[in-house]
C-alpha atoms as a PDB file:
ATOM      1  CA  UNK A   1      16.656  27.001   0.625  1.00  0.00           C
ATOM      2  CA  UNK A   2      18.834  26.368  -2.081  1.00  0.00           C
ATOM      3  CA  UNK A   3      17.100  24.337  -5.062  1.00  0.00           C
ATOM      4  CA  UNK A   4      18.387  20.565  -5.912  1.00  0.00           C
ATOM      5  CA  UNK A   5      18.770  19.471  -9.570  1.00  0.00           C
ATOM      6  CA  UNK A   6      15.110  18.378 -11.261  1.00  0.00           C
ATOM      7  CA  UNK A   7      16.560  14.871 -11.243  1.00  0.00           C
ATOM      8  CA  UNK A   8      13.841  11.495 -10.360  1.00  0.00           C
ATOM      9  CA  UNK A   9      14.670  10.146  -6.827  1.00  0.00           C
ATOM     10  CA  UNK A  10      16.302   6.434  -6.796  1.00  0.00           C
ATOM     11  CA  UNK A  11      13.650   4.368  -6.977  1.00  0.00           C
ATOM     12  CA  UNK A  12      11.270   6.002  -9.354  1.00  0.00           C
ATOM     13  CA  UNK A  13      10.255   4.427 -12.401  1.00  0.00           C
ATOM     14  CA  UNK A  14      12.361   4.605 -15.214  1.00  0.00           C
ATOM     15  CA  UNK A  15      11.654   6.586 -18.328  1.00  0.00           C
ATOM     16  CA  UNK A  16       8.363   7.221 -16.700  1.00  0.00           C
ATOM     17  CA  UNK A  17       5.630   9.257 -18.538  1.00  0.00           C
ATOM     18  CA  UNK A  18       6.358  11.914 -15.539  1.00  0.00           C
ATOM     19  CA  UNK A  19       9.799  12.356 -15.866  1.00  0.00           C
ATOM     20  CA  UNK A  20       9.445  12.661 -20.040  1.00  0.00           C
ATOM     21  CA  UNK A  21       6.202  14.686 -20.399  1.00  0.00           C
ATOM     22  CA  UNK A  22       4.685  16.307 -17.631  1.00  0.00           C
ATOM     23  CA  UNK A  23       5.299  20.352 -17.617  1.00  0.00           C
ATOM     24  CA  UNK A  24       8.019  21.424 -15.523  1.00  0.00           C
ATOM     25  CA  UNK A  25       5.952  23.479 -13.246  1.00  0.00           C
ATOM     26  CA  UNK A  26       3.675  20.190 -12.901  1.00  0.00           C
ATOM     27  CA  UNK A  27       6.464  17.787 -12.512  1.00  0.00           C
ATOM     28  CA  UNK A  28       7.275  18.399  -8.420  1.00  0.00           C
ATOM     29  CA  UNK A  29       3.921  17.727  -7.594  1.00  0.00           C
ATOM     30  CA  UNK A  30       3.511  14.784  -9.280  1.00  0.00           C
ATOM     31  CA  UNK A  31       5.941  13.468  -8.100  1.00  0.00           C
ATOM     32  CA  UNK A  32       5.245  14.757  -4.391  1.00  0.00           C
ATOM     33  CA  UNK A  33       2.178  12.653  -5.279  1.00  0.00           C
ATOM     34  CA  UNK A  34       3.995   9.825  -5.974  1.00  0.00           C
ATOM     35  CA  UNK A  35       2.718   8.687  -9.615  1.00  0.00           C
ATOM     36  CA  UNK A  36       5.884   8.133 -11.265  1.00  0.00           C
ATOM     37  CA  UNK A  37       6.238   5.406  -8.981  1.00  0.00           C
ATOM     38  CA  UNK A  38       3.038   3.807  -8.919  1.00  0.00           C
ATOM     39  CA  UNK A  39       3.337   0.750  -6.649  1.00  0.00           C
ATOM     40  CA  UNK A  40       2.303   2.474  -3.832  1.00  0.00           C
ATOM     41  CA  UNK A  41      -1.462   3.125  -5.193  1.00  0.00           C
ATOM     42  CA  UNK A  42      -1.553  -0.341  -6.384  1.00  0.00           C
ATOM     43  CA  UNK A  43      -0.543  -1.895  -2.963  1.00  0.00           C
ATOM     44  CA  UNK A  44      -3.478   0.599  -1.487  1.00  0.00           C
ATOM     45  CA  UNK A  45      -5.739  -1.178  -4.290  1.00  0.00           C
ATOM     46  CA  UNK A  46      -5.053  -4.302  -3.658  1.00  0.00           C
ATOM     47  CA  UNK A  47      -6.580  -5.212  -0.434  1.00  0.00           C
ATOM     48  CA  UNK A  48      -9.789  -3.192  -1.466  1.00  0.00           C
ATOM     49  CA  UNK A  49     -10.278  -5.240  -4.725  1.00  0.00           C
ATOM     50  CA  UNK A  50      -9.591  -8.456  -2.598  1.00  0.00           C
ATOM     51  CA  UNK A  51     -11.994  -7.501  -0.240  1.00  0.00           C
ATOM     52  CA  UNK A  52     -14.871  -6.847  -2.959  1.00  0.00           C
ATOM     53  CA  UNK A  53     -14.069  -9.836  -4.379  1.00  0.00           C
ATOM     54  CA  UNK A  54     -14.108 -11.942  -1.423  1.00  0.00           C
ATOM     55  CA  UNK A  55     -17.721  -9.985  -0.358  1.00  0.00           C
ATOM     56  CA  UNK A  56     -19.089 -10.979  -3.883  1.00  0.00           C
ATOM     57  CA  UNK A  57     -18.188 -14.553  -2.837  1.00  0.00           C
ATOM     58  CA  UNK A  58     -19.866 -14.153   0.273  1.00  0.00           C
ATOM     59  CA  UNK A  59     -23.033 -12.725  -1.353  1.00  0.00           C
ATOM     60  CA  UNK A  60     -23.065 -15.126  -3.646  1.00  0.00           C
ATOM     61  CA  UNK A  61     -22.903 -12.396  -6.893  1.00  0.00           C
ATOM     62  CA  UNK A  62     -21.441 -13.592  -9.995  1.00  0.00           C
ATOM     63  CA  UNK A  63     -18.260 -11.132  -9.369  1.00  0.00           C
ATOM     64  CA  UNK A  64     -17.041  -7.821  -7.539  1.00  0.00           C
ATOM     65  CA  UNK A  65     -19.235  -4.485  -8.623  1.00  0.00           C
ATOM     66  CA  UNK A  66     -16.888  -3.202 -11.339  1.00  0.00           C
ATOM     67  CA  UNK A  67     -18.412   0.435 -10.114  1.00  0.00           C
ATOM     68  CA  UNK A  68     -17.265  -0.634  -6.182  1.00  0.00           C
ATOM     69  CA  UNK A  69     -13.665  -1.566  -8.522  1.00  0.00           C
ATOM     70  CA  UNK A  70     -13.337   1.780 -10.536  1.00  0.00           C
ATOM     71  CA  UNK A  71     -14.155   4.095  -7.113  1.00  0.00           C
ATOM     72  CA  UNK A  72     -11.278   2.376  -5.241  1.00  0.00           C
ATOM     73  CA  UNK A  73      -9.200   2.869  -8.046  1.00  0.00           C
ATOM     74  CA  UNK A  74      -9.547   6.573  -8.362  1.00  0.00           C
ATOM     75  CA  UNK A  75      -9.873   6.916  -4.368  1.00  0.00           C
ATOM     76  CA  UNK A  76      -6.513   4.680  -3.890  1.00  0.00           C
ATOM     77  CA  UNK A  77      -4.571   6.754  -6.396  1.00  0.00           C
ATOM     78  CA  UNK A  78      -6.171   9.876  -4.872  1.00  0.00           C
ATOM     79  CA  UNK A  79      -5.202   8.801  -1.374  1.00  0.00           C
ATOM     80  CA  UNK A  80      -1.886   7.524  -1.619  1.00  0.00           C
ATOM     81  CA  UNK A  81      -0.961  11.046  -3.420  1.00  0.00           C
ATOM     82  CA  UNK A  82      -2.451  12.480  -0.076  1.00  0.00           C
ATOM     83  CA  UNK A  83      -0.882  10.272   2.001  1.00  0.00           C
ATOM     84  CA  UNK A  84       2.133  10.847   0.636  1.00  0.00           C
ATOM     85  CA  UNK A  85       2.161  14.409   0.602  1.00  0.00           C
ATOM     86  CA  UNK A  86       1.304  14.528   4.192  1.00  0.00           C
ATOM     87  CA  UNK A  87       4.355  11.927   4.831  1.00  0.00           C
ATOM     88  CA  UNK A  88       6.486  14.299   2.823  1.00  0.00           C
ATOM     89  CA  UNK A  89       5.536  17.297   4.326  1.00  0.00           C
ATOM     90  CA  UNK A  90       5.951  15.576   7.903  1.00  0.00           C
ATOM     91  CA  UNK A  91       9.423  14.327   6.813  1.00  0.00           C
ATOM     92  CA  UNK A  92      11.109  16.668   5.093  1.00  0.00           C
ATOM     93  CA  UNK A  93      13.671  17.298   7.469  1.00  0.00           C
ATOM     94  CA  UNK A  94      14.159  13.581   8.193  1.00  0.00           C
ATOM     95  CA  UNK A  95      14.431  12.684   3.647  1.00  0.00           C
ATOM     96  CA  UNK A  96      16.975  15.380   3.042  1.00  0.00           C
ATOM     97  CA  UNK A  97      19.562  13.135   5.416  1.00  0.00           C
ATOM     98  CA  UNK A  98      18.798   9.992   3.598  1.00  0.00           C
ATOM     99  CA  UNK A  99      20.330   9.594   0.228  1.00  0.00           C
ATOM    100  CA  UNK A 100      17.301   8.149  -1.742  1.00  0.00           C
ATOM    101  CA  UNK A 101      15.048  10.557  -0.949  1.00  0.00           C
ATOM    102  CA  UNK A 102      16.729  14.233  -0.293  1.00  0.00           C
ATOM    103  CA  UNK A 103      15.519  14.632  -4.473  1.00  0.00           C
ATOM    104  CA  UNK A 104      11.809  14.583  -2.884  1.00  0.00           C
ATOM    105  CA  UNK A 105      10.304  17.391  -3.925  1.00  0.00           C
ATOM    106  CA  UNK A 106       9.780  19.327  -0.363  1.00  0.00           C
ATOM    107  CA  UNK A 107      13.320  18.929   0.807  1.00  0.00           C
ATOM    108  CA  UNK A 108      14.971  19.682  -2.618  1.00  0.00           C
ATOM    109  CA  UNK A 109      13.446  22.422  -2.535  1.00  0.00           C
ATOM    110  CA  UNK A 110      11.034  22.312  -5.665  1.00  0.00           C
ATOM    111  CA  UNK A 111       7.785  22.970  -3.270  1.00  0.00           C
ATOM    112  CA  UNK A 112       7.255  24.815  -0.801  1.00  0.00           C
ATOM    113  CA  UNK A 113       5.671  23.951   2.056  1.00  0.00           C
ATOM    114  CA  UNK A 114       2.272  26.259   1.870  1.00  0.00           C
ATOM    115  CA  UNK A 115       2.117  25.057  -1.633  1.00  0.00           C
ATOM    116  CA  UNK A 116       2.061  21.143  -0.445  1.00  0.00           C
ATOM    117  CA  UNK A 117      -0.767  21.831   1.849  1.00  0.00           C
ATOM    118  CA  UNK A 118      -2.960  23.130  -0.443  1.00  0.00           C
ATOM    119  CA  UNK A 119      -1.949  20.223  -3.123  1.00  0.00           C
ATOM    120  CA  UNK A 120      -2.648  17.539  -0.085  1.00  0.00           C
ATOM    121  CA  UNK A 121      -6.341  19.607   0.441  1.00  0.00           C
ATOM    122  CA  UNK A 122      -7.441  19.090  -3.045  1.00  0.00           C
ATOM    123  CA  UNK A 123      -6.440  15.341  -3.359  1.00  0.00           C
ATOM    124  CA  UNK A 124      -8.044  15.048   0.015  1.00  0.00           C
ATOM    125  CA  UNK A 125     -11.146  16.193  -1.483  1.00  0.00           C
ATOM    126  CA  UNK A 126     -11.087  14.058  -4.501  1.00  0.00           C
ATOM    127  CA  UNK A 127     -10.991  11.041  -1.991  1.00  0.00           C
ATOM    128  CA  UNK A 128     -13.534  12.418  -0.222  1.00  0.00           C
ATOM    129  CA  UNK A 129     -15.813  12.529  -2.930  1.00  0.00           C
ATOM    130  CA  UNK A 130     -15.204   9.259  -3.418  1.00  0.00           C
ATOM    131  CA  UNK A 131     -16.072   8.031   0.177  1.00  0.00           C
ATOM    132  CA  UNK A 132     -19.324   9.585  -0.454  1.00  0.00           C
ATOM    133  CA  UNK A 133     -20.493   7.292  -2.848  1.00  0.00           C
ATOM    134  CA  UNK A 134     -20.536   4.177  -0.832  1.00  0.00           C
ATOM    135  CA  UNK A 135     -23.051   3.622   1.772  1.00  0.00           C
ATOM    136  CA  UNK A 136     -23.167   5.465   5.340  1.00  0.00           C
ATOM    137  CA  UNK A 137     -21.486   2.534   7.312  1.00  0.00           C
ATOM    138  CA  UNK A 138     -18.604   2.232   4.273  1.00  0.00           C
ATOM    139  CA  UNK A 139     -18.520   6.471   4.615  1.00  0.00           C
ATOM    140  CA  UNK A 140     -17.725   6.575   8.408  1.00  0.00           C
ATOM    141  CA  UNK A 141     -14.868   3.278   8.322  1.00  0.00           C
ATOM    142  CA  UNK A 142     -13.298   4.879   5.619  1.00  0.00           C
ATOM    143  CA  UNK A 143     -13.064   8.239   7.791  1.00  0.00           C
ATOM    144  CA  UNK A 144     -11.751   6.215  10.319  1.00  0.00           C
ATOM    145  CA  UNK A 145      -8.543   5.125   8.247  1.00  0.00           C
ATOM    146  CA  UNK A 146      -7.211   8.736   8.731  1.00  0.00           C
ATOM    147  CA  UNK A 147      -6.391   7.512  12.630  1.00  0.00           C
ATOM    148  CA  UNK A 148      -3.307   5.408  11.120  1.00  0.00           C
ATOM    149  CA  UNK A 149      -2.481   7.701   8.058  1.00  0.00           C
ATOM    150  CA  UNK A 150      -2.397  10.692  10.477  1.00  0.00           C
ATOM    151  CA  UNK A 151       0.148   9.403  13.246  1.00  0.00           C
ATOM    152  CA  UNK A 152       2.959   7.151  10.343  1.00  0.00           C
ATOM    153  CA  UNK A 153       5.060   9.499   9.535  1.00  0.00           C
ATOM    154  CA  UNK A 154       5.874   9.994  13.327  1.00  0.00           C
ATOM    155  CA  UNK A 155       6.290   6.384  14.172  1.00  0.00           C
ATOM    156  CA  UNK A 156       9.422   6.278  12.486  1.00  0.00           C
ATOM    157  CA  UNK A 157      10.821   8.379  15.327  1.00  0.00           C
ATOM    158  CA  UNK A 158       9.842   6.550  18.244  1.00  0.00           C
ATOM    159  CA  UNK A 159       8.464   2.714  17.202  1.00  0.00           C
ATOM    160  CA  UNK A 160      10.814  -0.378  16.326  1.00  0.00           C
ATOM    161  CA  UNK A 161       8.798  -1.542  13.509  1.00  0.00           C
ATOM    162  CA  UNK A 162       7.165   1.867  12.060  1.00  0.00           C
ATOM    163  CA  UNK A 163       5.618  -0.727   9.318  1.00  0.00           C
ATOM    164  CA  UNK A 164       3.035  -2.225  11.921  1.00  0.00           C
ATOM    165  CA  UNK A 165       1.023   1.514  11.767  1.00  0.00           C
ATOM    166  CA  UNK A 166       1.801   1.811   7.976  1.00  0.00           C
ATOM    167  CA  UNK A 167       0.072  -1.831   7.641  1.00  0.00           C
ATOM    168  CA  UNK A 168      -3.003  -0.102   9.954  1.00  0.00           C
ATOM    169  CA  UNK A 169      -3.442   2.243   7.056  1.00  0.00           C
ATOM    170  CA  UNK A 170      -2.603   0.136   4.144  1.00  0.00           C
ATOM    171  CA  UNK A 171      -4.305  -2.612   4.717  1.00  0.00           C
ATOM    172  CA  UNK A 172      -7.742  -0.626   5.632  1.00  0.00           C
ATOM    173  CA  UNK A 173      -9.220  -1.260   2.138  1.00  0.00           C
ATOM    174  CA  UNK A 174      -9.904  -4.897   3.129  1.00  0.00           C
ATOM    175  CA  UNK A 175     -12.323  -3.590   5.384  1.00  0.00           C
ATOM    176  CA  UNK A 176     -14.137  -1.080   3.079  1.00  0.00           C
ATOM    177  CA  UNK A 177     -14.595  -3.435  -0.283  1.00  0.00           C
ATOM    178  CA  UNK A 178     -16.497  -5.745   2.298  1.00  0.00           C
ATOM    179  CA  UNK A 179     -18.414  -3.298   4.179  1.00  0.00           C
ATOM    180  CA  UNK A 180     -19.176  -1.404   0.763  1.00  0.00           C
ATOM    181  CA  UNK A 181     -20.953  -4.375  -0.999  1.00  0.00           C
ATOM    182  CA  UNK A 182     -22.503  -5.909   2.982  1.00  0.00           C
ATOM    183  CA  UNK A 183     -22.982  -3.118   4.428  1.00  0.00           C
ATOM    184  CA  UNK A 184     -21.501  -4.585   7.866  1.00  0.00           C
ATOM    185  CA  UNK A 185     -18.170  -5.650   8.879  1.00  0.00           C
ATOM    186  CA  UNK A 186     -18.238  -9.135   9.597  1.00  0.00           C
ATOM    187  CA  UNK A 187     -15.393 -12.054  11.035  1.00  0.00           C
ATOM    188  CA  UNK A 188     -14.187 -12.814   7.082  1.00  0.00           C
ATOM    189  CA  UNK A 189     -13.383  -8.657   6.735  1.00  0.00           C
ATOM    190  CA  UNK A 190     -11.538  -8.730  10.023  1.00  0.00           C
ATOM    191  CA  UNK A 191      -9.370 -11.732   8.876  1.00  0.00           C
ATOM    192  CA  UNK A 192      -8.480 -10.476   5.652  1.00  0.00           C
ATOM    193  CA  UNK A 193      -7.762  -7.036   7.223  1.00  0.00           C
ATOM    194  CA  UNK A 194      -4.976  -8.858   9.560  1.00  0.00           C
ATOM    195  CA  UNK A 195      -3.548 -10.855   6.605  1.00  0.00           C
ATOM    196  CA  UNK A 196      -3.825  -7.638   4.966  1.00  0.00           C
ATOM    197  CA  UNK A 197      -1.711  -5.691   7.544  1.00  0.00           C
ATOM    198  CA  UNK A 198       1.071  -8.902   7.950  1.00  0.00           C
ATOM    199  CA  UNK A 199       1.192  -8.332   4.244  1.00  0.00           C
ATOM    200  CA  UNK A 200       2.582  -4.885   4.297  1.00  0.00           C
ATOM    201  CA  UNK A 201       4.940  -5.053   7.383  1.00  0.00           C
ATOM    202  CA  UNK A 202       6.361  -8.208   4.945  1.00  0.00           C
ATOM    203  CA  UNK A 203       7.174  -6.455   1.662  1.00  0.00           C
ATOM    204  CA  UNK A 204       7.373  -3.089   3.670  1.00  0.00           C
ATOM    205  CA  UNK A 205      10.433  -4.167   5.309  1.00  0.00           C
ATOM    206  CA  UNK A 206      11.636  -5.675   2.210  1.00  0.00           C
ATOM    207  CA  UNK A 207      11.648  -2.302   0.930  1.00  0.00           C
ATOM    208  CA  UNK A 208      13.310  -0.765   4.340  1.00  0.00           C
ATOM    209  CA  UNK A 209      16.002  -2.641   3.233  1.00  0.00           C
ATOM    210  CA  UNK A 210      17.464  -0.156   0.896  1.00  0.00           C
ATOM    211  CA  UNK A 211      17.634   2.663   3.328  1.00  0.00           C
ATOM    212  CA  UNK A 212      19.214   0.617   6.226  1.00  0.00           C
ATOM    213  CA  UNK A 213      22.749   2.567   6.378  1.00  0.00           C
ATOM    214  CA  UNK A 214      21.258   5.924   5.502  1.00  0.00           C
ATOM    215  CA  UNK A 215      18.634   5.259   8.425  1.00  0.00           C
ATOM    216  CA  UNK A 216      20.851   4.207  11.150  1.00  0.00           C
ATOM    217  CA  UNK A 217      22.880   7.788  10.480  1.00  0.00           C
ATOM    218  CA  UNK A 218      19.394   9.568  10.623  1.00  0.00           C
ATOM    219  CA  UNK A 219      18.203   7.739  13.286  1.00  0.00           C
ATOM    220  CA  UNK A 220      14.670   6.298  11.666  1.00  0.00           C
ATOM    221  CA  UNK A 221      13.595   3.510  12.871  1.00  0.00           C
ATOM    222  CA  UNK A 222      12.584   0.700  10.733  1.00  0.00           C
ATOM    223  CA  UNK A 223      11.373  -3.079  10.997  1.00  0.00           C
ATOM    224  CA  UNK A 224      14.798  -3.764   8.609  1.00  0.00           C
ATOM    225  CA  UNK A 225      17.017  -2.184  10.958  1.00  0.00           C
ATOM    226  CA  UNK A 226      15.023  -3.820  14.043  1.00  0.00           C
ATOM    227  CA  UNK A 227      15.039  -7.409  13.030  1.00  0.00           C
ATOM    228  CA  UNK A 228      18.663  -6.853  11.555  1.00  0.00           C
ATOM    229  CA  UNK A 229      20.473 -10.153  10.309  1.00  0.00           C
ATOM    230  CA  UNK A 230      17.100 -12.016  11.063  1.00  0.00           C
ATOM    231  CA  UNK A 231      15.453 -10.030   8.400  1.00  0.00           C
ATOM    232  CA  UNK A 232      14.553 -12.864   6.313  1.00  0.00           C
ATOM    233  CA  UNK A 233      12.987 -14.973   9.036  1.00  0.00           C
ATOM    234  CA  UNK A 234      11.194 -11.886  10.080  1.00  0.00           C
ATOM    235  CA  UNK A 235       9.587 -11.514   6.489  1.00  0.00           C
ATOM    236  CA  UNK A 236       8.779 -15.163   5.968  1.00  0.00           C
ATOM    237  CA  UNK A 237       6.983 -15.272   9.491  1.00  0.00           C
ATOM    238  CA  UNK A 238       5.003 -11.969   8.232  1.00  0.00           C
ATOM    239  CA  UNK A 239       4.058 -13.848   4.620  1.00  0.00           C
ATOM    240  CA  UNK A 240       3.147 -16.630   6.646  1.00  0.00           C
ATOM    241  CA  UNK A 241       0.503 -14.461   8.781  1.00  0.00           C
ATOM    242  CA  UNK A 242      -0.631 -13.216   6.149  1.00  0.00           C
ATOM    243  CA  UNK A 243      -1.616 -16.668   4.378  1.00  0.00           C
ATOM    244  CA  UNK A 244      -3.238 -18.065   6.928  1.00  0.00           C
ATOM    245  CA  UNK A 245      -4.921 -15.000   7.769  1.00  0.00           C
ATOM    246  CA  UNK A 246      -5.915 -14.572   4.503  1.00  0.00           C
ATOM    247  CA  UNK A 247      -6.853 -18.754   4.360  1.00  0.00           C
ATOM    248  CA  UNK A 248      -9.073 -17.988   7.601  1.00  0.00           C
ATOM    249  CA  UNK A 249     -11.341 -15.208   5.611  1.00  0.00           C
ATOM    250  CA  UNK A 250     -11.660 -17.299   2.329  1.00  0.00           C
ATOM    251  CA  UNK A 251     -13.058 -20.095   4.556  1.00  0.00           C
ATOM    252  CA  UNK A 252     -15.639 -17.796   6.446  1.00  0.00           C
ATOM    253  CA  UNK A 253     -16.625 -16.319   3.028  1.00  0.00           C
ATOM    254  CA  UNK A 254     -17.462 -19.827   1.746  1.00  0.00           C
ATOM    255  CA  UNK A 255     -14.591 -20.030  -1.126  1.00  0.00           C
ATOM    256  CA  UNK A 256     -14.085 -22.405  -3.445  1.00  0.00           C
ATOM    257  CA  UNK A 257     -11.403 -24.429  -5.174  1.00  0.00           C
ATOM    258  CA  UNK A 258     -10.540 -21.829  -7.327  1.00  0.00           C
ATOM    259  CA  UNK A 259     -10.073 -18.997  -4.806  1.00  0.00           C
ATOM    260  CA  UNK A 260      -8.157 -21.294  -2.617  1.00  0.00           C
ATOM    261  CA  UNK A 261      -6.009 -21.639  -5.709  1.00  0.00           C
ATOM    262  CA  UNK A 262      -5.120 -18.698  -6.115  1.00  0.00           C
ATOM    263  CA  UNK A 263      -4.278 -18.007  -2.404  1.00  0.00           C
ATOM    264  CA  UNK A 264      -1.728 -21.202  -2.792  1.00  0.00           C
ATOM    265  CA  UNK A 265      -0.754 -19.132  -6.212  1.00  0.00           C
ATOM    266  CA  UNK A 266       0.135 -15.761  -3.668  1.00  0.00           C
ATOM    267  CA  UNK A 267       2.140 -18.135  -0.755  1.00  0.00           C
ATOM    268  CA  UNK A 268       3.943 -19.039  -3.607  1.00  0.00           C
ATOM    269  CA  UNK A 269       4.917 -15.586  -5.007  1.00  0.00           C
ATOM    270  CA  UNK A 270       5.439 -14.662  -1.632  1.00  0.00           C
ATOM    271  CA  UNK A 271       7.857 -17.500  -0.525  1.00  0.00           C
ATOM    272  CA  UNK A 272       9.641 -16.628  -4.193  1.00  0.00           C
ATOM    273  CA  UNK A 273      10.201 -13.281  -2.833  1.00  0.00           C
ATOM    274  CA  UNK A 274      12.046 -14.622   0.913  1.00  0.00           C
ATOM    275  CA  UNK A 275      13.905 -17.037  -1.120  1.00  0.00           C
ATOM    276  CA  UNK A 276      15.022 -14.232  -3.401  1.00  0.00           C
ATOM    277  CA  UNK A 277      15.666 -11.628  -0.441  1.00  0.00           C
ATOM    278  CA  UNK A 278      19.538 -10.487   0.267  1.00  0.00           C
ATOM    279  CA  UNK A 279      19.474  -7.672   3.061  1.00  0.00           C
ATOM    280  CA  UNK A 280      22.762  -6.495   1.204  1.00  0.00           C
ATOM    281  CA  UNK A 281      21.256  -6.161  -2.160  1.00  0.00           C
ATOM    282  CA  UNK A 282      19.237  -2.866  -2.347  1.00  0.00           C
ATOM    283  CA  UNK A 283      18.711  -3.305  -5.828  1.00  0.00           C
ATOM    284  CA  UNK A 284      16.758  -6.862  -5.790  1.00  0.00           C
ATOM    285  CA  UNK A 285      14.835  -5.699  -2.560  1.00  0.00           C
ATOM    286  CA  UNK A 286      13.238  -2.473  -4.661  1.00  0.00           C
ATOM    287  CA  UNK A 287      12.179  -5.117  -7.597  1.00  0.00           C
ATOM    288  CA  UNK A 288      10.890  -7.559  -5.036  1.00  0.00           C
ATOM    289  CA  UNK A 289       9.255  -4.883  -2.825  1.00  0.00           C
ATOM    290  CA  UNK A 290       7.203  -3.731  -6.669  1.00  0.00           C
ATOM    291  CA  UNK A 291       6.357  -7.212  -7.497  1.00  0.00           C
ATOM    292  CA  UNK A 292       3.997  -7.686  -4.663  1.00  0.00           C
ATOM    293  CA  UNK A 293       1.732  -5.874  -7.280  1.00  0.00           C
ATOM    294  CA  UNK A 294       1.653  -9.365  -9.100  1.00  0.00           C
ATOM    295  CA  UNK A 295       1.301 -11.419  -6.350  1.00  0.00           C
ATOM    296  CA  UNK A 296      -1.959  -9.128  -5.094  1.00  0.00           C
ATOM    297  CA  UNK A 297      -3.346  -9.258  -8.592  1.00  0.00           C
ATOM    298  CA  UNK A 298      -2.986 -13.214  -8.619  1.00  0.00           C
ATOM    299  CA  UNK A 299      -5.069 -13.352  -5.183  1.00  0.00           C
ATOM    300  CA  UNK A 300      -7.375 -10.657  -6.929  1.00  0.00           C
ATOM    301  CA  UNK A 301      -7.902 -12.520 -10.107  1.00  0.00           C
ATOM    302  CA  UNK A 302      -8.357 -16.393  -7.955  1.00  0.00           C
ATOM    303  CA  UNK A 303     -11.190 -14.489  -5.679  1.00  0.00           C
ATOM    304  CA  UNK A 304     -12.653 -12.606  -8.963  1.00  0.00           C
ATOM    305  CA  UNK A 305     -12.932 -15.879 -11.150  1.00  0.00           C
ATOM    306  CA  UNK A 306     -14.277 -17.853  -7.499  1.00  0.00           C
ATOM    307  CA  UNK A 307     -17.304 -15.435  -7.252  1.00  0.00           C
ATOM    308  CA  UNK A 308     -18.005 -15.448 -10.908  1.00  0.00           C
ATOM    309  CA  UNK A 309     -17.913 -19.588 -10.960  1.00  0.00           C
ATOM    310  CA  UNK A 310     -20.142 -19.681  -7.614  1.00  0.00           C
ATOM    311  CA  UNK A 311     -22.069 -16.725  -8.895  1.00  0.00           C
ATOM    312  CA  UNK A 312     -23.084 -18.860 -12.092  1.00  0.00           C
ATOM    313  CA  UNK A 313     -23.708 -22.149 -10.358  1.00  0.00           C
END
């Protein structure tokens, strides 16, 4: 296999610390990791620190655990390197026919393919160890969030909307901040889970948006190419899903005012980002797709200061 040019892939970071710094020989495999565009760990985050928030509201504690906060942290960073080495390793053949990501590391060349295996083993591990510091109901729902992660990469081949199995996976940390802090999964988890999951098939497809021409000549399948000129209906109805979803597990936790707040804070970011949306503008769709970061850590930061206000009361 010939080698590509050590060049970032289109929708990295620019002038990331990765690109400027890292050794040479570490460069590929951070980037086969994914941390020079960091988006993806924070979306992983996101519905994990919701969920611990929401659970501390529940619970009545003055806040999330900030240890329950750092774990997810390292374990989403950790995870979404794994994931995505397993996803590049699965679709290497499929990312050297699409022009933003034949630079990848696998099909350029830069990795071979033993070598990504035993780069997705330790990462695995450092999520594992991880897991095993929540309690024994947290350990075994976070095991079973390698169902989803295992089968993506394949659903691209053969599913319409590819994004409903990535959401499966995504969204799974609104289950374990909950069950982590409880101890039980319980109706307000559940509910944020599905808001969760409508969340990423909306800024998902957003981001399919980029790859729509490349796709259709490498036959992937994609909720951007399925819903087509309707795309923007098809992301508002998802955002909406997601809010009320969302609404429905803020009123079984017992929220207040202020976490309500900042849910109306997140439609709003998210109803920015469909009113901003033009399928033939790659360009805007990448910088929407990375600033559902903002709009999590708005949701985040209405739940955090709602526990901490009912926590003091």
């Amino acid at each position: 296999m010939t080698t590509a040019p050590d060049r970032p892939v289109a929708d990295a970071v620019t002038g990331h610390w990765v690109d400027r710094h890292a050794p040479e020989a570490v460069r590929p495999y951070l980037r086969l990791a994914r941390i020079e565009r960091p988006i993806g760990w924070w979306l992983l985050l996101l519905p994990c620190w919701w969920s611990a928030a929401l659970a501390a509201i529940a619970t009545g504690r003055p806040g999330p655990s900030l240890w329950h906060l750092a774990l997810f942290l390292v374990g989403a960073v950790a995870m979404r390197g794994a994931g995505s080495t397993y996803n590049d390793i699965a679709d290497r053949d499929l990312d050297a026919r699409v022009e933003r990501t034949r630079l990848r590391p696998l099909p350029s060349g830069r990795i071979r393919v033993r070598h990504a295996l035993a780069f997705l083993v330790v990462q695995a591990l450092v999520g594992l160890a991880v897991l095993l510091q929540f309690n024994r109901t947290a350990i075994l729902v976070g095991i079973a969030s390698l169902a989803p992660v295992a089968i993506y990469p394949f659903m691209k081949r053969v599913m319409p909307v590819p994004q409903a199995v990535l959401g499966l996976a995504f969204a799974w940390g609104a289950l374990m901040g909950w069950v982590a802090l409880v101890g039980r999964l319980e109706a307000p988890a559940y509910w944020l889970y599905a808001g969760a999951i409508a969340w990423v098939i909306g800024y998902d497809t957003i981001y399919a948006v980029q790859d729509i021409e490349d796709d259709e000549i490498a036959g992937i399948k994609s909720s951007a190419r399925f819903f087509g000129s309707q795309v923007r209906l098809a992301v508002a109805g998802c955002f909406l899903a997601c809010v009320l979803c969302i609404g429905l597990a803020l009123s079984g936790a017992g929220a207040g005012p202020i976490g309500l707040a900042g849910l109306a804070l997140f439609a709003g970011h998210l109803a920015w980002q469909v009113g901003r949306l033009d399928p033939r503008d790659g360009a805007e769709a990448l910088r929407l797709f990375r600033s559902n970061r903002d709009a999590g850590l708005i949701l985040f930061c209405g739940l955090t200061l709602d526990a901490i206000w009912q926590g003091l009361m």
